[in-house]
C-alpha atoms as a PDB file:
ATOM      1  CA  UNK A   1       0.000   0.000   0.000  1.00  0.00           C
ATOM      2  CA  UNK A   2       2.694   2.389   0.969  1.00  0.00           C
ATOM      3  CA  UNK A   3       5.018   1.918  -2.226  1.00  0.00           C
ATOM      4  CA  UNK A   4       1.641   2.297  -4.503  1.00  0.00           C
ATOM      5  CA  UNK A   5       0.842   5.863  -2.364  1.00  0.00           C
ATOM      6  CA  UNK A   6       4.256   6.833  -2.508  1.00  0.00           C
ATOM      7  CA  UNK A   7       4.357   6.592  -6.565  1.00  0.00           C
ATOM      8  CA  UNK A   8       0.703   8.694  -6.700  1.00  0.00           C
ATOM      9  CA  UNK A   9       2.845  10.616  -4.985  1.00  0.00           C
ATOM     10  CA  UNK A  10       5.675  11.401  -7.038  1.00  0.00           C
ATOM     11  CA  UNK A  11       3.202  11.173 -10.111  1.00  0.00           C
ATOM     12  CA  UNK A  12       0.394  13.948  -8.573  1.00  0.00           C
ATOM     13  CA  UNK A  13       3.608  16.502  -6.692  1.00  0.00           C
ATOM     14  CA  UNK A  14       4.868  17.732  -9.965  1.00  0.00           C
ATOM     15  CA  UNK A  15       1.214  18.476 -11.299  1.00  0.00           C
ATOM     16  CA  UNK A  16       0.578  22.263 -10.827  1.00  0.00           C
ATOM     17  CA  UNK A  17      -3.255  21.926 -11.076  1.00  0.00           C
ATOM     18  CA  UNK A  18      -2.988  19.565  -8.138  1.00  0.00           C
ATOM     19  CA  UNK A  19      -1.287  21.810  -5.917  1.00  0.00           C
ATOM     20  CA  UNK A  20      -4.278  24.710  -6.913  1.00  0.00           C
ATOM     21  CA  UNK A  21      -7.290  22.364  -6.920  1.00  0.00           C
ATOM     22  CA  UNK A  22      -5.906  21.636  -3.296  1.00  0.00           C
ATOM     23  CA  UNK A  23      -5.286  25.038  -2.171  1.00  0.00           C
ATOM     24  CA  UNK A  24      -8.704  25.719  -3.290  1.00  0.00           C
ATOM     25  CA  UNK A  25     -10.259  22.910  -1.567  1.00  0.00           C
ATOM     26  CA  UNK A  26      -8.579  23.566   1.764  1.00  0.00           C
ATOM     27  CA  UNK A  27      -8.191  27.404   2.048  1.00  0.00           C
ATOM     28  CA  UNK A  28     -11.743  27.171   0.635  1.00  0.00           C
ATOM     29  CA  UNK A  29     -13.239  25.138   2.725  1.00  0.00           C
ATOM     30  CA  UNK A  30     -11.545  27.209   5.913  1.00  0.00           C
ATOM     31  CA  UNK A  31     -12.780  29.851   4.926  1.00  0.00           C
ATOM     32  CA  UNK A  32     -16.641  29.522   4.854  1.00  0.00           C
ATOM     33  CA  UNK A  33     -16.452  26.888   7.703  1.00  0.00           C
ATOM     34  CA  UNK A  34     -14.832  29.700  10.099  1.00  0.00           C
ATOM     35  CA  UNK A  35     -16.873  32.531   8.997  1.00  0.00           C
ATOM     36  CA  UNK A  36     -20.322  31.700   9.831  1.00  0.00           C
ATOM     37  CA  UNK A  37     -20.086  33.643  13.133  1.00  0.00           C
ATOM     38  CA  UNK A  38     -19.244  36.490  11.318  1.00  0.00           C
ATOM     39  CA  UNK A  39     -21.276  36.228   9.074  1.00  0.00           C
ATOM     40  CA  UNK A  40     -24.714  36.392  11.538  1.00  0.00           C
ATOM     41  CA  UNK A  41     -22.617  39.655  12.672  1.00  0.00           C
ATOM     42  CA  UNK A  42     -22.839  41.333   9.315  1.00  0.00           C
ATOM     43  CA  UNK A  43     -26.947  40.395   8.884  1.00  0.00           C
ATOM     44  CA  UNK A  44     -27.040  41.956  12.769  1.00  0.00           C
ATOM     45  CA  UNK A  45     -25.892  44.737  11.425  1.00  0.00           C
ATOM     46  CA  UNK A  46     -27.885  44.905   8.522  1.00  0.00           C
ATOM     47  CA  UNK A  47     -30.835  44.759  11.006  1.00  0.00           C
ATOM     48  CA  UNK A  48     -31.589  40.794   9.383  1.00  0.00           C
ATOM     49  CA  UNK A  49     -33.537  38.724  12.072  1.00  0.00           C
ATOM     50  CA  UNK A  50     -35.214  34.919  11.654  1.00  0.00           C
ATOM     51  CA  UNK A  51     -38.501  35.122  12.915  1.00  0.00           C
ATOM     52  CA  UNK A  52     -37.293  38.060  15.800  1.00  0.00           C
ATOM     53  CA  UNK A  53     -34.412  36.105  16.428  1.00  0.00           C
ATOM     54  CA  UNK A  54     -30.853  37.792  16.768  1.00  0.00           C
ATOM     55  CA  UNK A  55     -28.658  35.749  14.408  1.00  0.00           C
ATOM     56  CA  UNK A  56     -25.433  35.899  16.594  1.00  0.00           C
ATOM     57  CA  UNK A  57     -27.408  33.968  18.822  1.00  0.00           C
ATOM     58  CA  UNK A  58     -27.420  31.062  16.889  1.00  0.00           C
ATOM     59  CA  UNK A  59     -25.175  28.284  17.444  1.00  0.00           C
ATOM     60  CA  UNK A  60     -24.273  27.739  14.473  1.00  0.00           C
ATOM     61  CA  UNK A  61     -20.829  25.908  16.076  1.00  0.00           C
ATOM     62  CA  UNK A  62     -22.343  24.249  19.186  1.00  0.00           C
ATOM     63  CA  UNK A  63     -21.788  20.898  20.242  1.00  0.00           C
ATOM     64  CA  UNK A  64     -22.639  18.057  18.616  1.00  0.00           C
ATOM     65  CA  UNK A  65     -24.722  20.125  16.477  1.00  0.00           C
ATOM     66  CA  UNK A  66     -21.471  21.337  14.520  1.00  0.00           C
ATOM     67  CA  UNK A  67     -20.696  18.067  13.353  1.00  0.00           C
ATOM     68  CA  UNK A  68     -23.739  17.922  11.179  1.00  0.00           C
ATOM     69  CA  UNK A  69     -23.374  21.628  10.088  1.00  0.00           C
ATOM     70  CA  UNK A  70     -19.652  21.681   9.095  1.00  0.00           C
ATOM     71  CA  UNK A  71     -20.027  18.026   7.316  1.00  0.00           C
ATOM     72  CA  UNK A  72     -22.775  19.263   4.942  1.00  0.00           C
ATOM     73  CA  UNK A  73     -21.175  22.736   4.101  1.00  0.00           C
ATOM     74  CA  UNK A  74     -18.415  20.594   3.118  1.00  0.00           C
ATOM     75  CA  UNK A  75     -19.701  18.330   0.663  1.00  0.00           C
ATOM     76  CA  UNK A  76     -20.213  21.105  -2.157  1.00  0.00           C
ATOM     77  CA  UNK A  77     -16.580  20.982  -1.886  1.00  0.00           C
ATOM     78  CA  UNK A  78     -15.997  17.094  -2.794  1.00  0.00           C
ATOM     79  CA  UNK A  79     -16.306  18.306  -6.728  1.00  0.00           C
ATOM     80  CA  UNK A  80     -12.706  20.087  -6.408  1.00  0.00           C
ATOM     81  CA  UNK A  81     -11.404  16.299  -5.074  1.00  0.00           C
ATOM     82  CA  UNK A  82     -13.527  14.944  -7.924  1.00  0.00           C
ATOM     83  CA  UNK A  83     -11.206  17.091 -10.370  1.00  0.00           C
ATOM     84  CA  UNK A  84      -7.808  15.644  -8.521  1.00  0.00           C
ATOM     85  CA  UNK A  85      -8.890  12.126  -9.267  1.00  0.00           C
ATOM     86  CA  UNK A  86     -10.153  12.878 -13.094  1.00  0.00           C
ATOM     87  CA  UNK A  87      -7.053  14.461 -13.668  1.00  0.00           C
ATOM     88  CA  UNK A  88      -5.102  12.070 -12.433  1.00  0.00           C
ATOM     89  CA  UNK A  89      -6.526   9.232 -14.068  1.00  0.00           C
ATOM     90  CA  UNK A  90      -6.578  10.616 -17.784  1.00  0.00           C
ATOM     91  CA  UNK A  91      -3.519  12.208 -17.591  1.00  0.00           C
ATOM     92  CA  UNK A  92      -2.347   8.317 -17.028  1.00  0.00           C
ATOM     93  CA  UNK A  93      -4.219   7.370 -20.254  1.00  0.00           C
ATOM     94  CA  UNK A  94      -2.992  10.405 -22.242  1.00  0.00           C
ATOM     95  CA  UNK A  95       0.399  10.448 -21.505  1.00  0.00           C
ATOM     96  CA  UNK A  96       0.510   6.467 -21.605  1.00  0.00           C
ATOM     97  CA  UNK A  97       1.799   6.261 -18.343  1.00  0.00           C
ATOM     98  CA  UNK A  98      -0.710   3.504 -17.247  1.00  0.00           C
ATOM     99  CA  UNK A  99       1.138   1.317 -19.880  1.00  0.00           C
ATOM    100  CA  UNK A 100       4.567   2.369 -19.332  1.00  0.00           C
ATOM    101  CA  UNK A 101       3.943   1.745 -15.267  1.00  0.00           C
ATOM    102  CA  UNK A 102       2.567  -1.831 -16.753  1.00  0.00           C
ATOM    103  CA  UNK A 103       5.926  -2.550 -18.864  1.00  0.00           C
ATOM    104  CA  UNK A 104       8.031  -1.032 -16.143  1.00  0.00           C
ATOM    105  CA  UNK A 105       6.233  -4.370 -13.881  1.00  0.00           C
ATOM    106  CA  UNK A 106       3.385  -2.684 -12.135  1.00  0.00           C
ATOM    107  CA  UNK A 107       0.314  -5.490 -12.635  1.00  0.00           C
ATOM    108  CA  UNK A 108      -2.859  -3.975 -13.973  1.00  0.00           C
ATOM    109  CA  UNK A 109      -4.549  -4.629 -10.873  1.00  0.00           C
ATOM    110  CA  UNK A 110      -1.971  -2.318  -8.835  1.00  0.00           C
ATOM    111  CA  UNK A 111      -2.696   0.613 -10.956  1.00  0.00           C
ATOM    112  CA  UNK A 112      -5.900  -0.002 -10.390  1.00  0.00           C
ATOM    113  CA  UNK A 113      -5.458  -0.461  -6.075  1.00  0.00           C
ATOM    114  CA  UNK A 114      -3.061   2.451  -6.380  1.00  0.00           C
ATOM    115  CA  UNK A 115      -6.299   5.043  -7.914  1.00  0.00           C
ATOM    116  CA  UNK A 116      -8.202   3.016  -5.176  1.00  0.00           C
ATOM    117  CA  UNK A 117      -5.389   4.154  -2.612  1.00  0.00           C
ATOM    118  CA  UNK A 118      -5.570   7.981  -3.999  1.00  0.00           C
ATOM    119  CA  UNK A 119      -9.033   8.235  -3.727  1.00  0.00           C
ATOM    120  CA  UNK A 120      -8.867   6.355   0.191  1.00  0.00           C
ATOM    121  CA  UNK A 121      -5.955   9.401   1.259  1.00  0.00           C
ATOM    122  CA  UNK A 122      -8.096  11.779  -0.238  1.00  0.00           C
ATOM    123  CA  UNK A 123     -11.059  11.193   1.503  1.00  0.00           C
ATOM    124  CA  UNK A 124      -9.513  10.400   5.085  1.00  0.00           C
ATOM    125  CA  UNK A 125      -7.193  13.278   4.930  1.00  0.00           C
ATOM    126  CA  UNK A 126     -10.425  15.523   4.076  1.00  0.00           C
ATOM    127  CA  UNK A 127     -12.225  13.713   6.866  1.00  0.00           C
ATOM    128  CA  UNK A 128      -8.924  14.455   9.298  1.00  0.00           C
ATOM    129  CA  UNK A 129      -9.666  18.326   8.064  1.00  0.00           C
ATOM    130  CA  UNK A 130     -13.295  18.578   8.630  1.00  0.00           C
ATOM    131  CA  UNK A 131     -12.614  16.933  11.946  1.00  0.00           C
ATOM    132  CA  UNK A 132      -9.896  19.386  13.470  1.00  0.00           C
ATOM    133  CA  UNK A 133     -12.109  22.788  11.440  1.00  0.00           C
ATOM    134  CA  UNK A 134     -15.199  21.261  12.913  1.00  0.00           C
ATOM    135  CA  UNK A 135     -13.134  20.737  16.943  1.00  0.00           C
ATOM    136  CA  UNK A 136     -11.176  24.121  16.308  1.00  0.00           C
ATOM    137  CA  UNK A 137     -14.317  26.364  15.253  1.00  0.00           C
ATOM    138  CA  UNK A 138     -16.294  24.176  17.838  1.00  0.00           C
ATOM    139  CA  UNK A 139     -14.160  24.765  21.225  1.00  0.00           C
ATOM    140  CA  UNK A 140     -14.097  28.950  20.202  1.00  0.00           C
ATOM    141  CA  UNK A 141     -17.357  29.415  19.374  1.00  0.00           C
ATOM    142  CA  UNK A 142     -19.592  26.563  21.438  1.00  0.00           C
ATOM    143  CA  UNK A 143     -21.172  27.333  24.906  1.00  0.00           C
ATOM    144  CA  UNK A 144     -21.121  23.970  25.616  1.00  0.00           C
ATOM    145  CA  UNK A 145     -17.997  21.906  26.620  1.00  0.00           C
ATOM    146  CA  UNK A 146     -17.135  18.142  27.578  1.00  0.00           C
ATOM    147  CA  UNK A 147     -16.077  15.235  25.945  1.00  0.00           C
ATOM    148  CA  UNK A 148     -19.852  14.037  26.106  1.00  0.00           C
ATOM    149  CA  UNK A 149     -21.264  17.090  23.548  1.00  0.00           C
ATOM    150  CA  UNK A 150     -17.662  16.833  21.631  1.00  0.00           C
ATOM    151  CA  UNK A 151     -17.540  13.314  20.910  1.00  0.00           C
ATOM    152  CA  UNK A 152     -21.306  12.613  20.259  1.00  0.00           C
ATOM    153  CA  UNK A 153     -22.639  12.486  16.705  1.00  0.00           C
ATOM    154  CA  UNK A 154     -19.272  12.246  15.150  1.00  0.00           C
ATOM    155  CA  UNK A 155     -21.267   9.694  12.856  1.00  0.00           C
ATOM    156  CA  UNK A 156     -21.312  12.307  10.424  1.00  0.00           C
ATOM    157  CA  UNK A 157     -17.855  12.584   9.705  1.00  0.00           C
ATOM    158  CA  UNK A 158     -18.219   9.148   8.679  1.00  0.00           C
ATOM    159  CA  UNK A 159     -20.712   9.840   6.525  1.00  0.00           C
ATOM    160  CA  UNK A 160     -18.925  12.083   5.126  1.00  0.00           C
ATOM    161  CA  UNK A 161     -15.947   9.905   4.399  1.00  0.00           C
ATOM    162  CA  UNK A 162     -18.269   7.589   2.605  1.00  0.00           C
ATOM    163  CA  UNK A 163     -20.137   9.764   0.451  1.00  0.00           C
ATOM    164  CA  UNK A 164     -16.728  12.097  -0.457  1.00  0.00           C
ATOM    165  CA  UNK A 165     -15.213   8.280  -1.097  1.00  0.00           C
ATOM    166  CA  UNK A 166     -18.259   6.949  -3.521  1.00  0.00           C
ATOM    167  CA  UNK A 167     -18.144  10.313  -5.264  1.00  0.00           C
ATOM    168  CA  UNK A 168     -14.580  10.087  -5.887  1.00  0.00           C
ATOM    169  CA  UNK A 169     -15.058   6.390  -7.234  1.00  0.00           C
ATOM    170  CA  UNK A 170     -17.902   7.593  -9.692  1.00  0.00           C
ATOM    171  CA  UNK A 171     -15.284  10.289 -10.506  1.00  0.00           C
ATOM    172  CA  UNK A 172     -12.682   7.915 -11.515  1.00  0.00           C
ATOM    173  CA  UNK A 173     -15.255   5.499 -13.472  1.00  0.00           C
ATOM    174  CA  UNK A 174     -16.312   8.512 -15.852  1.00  0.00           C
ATOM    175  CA  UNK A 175     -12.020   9.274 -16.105  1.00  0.00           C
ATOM    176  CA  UNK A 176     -12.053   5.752 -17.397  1.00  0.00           C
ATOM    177  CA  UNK A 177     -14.830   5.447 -19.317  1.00  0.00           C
ATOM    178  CA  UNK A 178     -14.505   9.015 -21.372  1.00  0.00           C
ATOM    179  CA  UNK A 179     -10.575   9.479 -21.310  1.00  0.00           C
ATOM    180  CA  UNK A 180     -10.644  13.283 -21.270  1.00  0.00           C
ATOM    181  CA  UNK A 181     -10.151  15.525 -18.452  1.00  0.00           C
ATOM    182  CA  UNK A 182     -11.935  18.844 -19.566  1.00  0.00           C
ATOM    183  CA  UNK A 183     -15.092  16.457 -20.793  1.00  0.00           C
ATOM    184  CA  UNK A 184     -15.248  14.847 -17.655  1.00  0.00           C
ATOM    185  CA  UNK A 185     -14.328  17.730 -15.398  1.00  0.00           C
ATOM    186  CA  UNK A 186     -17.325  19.466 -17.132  1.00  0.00           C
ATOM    187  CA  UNK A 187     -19.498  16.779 -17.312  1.00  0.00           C
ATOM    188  CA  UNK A 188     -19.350  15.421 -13.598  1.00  0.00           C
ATOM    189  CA  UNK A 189     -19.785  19.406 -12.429  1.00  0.00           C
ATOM    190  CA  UNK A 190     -23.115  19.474 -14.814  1.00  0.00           C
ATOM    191  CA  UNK A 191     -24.357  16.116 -13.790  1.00  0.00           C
ATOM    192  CA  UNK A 192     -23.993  16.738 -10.085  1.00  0.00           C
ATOM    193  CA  UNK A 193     -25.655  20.274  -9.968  1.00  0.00           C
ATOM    194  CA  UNK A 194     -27.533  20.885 -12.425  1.00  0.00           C
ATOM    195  CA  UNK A 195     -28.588  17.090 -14.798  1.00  0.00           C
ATOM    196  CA  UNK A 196     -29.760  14.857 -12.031  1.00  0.00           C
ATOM    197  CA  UNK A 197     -31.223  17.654  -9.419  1.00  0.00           C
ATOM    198  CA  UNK A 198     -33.223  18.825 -12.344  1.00  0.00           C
ATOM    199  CA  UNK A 199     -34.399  15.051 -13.157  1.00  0.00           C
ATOM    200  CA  UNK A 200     -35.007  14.346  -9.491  1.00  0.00           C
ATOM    201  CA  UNK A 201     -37.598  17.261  -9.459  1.00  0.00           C
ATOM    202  CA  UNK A 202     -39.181  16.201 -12.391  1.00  0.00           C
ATOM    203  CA  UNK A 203     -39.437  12.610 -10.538  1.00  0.00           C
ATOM    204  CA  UNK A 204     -41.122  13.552  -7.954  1.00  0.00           C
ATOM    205  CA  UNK A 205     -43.105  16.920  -8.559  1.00  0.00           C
ATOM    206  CA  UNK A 206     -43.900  16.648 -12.704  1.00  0.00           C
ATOM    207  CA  UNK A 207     -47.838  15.807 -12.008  1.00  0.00           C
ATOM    208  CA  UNK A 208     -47.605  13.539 -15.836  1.00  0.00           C
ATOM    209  CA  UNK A 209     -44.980  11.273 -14.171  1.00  0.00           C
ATOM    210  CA  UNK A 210     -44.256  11.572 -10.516  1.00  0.00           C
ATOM    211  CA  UNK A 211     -47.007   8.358  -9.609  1.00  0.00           C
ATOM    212  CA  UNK A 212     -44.812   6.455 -11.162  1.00  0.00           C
ATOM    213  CA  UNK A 213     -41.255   7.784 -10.924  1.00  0.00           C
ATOM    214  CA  UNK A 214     -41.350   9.478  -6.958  1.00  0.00           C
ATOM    215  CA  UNK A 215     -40.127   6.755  -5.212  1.00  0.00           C
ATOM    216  CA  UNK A 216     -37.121   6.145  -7.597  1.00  0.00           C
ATOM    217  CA  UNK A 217     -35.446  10.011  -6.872  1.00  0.00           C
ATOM    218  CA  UNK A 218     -34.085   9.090  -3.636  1.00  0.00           C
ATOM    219  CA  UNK A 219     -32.146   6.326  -5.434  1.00  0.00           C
ATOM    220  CA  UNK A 220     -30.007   8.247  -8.110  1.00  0.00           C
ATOM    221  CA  UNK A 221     -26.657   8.227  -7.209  1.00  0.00           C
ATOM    222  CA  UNK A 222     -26.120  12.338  -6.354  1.00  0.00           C
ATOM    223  CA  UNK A 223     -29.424  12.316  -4.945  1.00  0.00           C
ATOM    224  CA  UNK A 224     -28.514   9.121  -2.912  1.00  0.00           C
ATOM    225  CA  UNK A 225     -24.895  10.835  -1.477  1.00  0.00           C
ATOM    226  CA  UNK A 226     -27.170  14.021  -0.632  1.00  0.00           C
ATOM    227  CA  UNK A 227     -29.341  12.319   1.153  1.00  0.00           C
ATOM    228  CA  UNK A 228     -26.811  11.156   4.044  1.00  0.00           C
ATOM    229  CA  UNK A 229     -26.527  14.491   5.582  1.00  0.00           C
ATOM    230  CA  UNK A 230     -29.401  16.291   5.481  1.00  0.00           C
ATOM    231  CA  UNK A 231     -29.563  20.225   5.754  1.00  0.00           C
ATOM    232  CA  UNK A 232     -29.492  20.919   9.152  1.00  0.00           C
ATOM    233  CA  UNK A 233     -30.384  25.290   9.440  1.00  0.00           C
ATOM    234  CA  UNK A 234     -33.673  24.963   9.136  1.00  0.00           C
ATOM    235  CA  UNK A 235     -33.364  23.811  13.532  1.00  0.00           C
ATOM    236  CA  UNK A 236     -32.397  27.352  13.838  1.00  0.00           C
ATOM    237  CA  UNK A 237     -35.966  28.425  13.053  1.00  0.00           C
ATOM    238  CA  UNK A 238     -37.604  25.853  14.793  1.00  0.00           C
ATOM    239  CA  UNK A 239     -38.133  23.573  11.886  1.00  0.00           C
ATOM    240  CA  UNK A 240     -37.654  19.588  12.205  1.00  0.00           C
ATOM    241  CA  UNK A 241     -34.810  18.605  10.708  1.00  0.00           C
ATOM    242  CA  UNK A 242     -33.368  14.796  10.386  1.00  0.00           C
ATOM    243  CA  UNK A 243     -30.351  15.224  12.416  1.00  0.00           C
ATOM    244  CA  UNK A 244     -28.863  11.657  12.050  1.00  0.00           C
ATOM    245  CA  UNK A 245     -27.541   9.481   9.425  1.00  0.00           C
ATOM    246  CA  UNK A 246     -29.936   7.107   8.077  1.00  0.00           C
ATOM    247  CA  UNK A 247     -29.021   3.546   7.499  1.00  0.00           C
ATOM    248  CA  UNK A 248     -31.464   3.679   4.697  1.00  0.00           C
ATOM    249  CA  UNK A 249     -29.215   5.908   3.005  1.00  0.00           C
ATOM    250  CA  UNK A 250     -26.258   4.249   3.550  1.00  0.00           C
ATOM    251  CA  UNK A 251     -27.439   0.911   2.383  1.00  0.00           C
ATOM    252  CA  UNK A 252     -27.804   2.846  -1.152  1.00  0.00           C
ATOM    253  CA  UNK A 253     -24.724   4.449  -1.060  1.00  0.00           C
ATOM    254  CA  UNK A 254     -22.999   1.201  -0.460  1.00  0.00           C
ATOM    255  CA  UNK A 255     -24.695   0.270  -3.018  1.00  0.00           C
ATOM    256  CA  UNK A 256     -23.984   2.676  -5.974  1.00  0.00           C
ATOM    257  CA  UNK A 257     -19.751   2.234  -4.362  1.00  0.00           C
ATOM    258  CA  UNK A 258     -20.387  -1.281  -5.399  1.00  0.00           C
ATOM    259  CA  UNK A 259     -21.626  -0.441  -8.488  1.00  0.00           C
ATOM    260  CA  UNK A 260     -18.847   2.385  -9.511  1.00  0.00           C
ATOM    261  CA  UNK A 261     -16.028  -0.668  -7.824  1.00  0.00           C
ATOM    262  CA  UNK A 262     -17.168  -3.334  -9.939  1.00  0.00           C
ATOM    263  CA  UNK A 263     -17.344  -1.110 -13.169  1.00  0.00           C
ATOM    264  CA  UNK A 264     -13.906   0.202 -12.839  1.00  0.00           C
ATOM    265  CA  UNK A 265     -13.094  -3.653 -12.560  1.00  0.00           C
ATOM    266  CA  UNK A 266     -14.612  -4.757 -15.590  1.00  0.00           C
ATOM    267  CA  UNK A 267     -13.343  -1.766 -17.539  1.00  0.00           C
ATOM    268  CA  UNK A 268     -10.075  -2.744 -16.426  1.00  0.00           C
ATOM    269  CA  UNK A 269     -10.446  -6.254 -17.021  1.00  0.00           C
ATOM    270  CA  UNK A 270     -11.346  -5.717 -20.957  1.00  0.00           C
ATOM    271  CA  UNK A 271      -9.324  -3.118 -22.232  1.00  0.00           C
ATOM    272  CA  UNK A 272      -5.835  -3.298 -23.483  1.00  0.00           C
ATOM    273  CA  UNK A 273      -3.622  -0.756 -22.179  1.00  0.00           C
END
């Protein structure tokens, strides 16, 4: 495992758009995760209320609640990962590096676990991040403290893990499949925000089909990896929220991360590189 992370490695440290797709990601991510105090300041000042509520009151980065809050901010981020893996993988087919990594004695099937490993140190080291923004913003900003409210519903980092991991796999499948980097890099941005939201709706509100097609939304793949953190604001003005992870939804998400495994398999298996 280590020798097959250490040549990613020496493969992904010389590509520029690596370094910038990660700076964005992380200095990003920071950023929006550490400013919601500030913020609820500015709408203060703007004389913004919910419902006669003074917005710096709301903790936004209590515990355990900031687990579910920082987790979801942070998957419209897990595109900008998407990119490291696309690029990754077609620069391998474009450059003919996959082959030349196969005649230099590296089996198919360790290209293919050494993606698997990229994809795995991307996710946990994103996880690791979440966890120390979410415990840094969390100990400044709570007004509650103890290992009990710290510790409790970390479920949704691993959530988080698992749909930032699946997303990366489907990622790498369509770098596979369709060879190109700006196609892809386009494509998987479209898909995920704007193709399949737009179908889901249709699913379940278009009066001409939604009898029939309603129950089948929450089982799209995007739709699916939404669905494992929910949005959790809407607590903040008294709405009911679902603030836990769903085994539900994890059953399909394991399910699609089957699906995108066993694809990249077989696409492996048949072609000649």
């Amino acid at each position: 495992m280590v020798r097959l992370l250490e040549i990613e490695w020496l493969k992904l440290k010389n590509y520029k758009i690596f370094w910038i797709l990660t700076g964005m990601y992380l200095l990003g991510l920071a950023l929006v995760l550490s400013s919601g105090m500030f913020l609820m300041q500015f709408l203060k000042y703007k004389g913004a209320d919910f419902d006669g509520i003074d917005p710096t009151i709301l903790p936004l980065y209590d515990f355990p609640d900031v687990w579910q809050n920082v987790t979801y901010v942070a998957t419209f981020f897990k595109v900008l990962l998407a990119f490291i893996v696309i690029i990754s993988v077609t620069n391998e087919i474009s450059y003919r590096t996959m082959r030349q990594n196969v005649i230099d004695g590296l089996s198919k099937w360790e290209f293919l676990q050494s993606k698997l490993y990229l994809i795995l140190a991307l996710s946990a080291c994103s996880t690791l991040f979440l966890f120390l923004e979410g415990l840094l913003t969390g100990l400044v900003y709570s007004h509650v403290i103890g290992l009990q409210f710290i510790f409790a519903e970390l479920e949704f980092l691993a959530a988080y893990f698992l749909e930032v991991f699946t997303f990366l796999s489907f990622a790498m499948l369509l770098g596979l499949l369709i060879k190109k980097s700006g196609f892809v890099i386009v494509l998987v941005f479209m898909y995920t925000l704007i193709f399949e939201p737009f179908l889901a709706v249709n699913m379940m509100h278009n009066p001409w089909i939604k009898e029939y097609s309603a129950w089948l939304a929450p089982y799209l793949p995007i739709r699916a990896l939404n669905n494992l953190i929910q949005v959790p604001f809407q607590r903040y003005i008294f709405m009911e929220i679902q603030d836990y992870v769903a085994w539900k939804d994890v059953l399909i998400v394991l399910g699609w991360l089957i699906v995108f495994q066993l694809s990249i398999y077989k696409l492996l298996d048949k072609r000649d590189i």
